[in-house]
N, C-alpha and C. Protein backbone atom coordinates (compact mmCIF):
# COMPACT_ATOMS: atom_id res chain seq x y z
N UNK A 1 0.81 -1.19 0.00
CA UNK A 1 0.00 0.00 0.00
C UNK A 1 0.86 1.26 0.00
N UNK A 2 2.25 1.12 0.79
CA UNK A 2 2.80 2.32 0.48
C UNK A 2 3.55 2.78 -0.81
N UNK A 3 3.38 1.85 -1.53
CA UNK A 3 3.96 2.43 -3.14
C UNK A 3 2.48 2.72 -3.44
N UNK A 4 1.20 2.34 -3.49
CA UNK A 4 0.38 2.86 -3.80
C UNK A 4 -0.17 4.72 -3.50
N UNK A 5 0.33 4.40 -2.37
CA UNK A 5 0.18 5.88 -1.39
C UNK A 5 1.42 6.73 -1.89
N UNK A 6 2.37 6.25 -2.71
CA UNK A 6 3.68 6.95 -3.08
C UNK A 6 3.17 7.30 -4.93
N UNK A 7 2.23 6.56 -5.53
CA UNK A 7 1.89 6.24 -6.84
C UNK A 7 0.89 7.68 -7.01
N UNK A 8 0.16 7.49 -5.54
CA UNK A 8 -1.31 8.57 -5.71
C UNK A 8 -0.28 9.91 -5.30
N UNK A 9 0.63 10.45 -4.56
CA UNK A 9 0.89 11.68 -4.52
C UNK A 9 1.39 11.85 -6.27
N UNK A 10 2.30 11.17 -6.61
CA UNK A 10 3.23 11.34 -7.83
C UNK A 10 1.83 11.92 -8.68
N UNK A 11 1.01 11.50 -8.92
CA UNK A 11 -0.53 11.74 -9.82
C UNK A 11 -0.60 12.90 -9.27
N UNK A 12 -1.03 13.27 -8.23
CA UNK A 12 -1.35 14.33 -7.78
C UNK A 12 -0.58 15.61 -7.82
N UNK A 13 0.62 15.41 -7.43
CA UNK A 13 1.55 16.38 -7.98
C UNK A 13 1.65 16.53 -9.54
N UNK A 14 1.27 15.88 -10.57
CA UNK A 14 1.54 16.08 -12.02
C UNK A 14 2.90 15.12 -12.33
N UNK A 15 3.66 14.45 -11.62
CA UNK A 15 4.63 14.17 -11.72
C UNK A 15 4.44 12.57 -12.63
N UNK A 16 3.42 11.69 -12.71
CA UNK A 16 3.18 10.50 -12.89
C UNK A 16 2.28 10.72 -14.08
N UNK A 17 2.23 9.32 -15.46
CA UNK A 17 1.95 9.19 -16.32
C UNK A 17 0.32 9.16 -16.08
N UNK A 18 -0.51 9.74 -16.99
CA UNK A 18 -1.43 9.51 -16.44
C UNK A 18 -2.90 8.09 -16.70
N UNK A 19 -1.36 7.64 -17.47
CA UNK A 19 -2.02 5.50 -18.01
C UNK A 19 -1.95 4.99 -16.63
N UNK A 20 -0.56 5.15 -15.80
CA UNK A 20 -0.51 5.14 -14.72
C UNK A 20 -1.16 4.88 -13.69
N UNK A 21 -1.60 6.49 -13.34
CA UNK A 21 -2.08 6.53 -12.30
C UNK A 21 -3.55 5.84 -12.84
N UNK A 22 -4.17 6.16 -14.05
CA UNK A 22 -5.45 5.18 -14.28
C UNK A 22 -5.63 3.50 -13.62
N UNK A 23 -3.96 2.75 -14.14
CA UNK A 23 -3.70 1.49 -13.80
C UNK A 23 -3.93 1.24 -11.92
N UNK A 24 -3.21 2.48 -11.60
CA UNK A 24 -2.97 2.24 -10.18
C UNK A 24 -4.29 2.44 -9.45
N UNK A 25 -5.34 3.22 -9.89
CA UNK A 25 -6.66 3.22 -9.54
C UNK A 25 -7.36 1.81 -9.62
N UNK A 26 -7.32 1.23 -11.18
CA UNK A 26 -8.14 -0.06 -11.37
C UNK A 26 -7.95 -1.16 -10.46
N UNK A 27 -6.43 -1.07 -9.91
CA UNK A 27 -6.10 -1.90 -9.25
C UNK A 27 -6.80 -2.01 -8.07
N UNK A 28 -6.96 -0.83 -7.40
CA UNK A 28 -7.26 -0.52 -6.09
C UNK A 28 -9.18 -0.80 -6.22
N UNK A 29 -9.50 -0.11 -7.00
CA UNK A 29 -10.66 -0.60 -7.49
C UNK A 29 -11.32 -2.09 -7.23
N UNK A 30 -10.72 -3.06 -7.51
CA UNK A 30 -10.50 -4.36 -8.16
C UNK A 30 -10.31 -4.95 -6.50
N UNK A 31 -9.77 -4.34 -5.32
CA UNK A 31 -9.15 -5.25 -4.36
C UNK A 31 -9.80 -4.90 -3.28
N UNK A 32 -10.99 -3.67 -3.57
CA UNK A 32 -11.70 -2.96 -2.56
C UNK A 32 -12.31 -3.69 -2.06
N UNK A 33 -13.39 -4.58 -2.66
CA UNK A 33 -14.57 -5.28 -2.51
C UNK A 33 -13.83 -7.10 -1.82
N UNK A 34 -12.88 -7.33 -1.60
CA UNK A 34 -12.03 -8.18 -1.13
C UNK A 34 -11.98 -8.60 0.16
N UNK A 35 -12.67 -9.42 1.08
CA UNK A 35 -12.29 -9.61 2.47
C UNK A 35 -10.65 -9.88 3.12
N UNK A 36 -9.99 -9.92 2.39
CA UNK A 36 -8.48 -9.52 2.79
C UNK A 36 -8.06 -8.05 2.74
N UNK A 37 -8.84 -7.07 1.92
CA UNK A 37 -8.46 -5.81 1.54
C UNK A 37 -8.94 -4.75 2.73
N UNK A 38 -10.31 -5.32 2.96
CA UNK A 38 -11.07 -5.12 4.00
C UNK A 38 -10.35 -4.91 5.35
N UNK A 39 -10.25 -6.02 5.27
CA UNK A 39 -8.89 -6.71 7.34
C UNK A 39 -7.93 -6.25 6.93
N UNK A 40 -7.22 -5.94 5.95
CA UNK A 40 -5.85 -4.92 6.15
C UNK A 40 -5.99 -3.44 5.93
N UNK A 41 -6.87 -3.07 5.52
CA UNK A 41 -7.61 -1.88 5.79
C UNK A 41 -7.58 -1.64 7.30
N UNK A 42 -8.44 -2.01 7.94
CA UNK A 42 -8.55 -1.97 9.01
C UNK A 42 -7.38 -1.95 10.38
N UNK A 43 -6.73 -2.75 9.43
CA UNK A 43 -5.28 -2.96 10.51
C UNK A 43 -4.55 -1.83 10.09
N UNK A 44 -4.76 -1.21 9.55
CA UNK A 44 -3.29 -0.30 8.32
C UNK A 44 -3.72 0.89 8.01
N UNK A 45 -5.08 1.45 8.35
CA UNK A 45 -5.53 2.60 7.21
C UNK A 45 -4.71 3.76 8.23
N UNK A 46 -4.60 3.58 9.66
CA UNK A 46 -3.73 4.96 10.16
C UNK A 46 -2.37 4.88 9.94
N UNK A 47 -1.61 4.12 9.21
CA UNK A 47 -0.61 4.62 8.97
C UNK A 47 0.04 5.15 7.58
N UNK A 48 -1.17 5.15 7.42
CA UNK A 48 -1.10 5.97 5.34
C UNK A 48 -1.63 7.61 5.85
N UNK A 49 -0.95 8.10 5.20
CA UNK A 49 -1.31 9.50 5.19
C UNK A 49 -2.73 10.42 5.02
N UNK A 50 -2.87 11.25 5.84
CA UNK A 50 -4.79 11.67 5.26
C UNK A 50 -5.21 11.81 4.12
N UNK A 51 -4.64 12.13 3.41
CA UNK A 51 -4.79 12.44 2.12
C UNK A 51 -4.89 10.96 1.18
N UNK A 52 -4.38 11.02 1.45
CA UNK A 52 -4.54 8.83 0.30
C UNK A 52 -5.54 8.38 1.05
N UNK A 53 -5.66 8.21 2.54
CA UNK A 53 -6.75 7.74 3.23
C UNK A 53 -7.80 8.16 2.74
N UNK A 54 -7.86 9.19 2.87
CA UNK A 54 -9.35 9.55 2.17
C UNK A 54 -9.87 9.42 0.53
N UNK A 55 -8.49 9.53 -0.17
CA UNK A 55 -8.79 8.95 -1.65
C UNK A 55 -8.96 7.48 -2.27
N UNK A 56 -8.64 7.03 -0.98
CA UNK A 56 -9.30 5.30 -0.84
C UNK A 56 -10.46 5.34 -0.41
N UNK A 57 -11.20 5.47 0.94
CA UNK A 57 -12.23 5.47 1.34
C UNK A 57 -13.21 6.30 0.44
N UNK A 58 -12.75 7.02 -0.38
CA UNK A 58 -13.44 7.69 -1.39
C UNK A 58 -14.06 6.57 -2.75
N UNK A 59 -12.33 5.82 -2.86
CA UNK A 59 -12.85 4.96 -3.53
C UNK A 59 -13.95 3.46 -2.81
N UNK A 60 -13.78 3.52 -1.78
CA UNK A 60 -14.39 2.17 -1.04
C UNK A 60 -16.42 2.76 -1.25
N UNK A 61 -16.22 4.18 -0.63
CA UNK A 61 -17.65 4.61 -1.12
C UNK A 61 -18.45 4.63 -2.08
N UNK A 62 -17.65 4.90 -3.81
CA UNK A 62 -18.16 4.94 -4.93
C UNK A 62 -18.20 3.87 -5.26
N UNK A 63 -17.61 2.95 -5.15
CA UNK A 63 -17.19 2.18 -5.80
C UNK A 63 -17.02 0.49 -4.79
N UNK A 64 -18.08 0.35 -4.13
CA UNK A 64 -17.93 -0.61 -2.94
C UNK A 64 -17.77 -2.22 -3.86
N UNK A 65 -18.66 -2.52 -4.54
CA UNK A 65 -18.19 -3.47 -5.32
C UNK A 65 -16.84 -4.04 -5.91
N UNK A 66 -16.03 -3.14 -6.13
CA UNK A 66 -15.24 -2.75 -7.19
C UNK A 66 -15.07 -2.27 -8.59
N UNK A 67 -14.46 -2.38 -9.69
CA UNK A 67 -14.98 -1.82 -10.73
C UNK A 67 -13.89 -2.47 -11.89
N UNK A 68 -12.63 -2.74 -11.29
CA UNK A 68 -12.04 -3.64 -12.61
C UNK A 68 -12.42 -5.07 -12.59
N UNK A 69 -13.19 -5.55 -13.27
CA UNK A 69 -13.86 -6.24 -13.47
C UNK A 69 -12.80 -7.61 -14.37
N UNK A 70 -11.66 -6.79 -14.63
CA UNK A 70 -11.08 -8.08 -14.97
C UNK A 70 -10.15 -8.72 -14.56
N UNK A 71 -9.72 -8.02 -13.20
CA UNK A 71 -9.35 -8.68 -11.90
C UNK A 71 -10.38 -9.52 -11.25
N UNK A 72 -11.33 -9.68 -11.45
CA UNK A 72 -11.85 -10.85 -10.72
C UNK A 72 -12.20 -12.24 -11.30
């Protein structure tokens, strides 16, 4: 999760491709809806920064199912 949390500033700053950061979304997308993703969530979400925290739980809200569909 912390290259993920290192993937989402790089996007955010302009610094990262933006096929990229698309990929690095689907992924996250794809692992939301996951009962392992879930329990390490839970164990882990305070030590990611507020800002990614909340652009996950952002994604966990829209998107509770998941959405790359060809990860599953």
């Amino acid at each position: 999760m912390l290259a993920y949390q290192n993937v989402y500033f790089a996007g955010v700053e302009g610094t990262l491709d933006a096929a990229m950061y698309k990929a690095m979304t689907s992924t996250l997308e794809a692992a939301v809806p996951t009962p392992g993703f879930a329990w390490y969530w839970q164990q882990r979400a305070g030590y990611m920064a507020d800002e990614f925290r909340g652009f996950l739980e952002q994604i966990m809200t829209a998107r509770p199912k998941g959405g790359a569909e060809i990860y599953r």
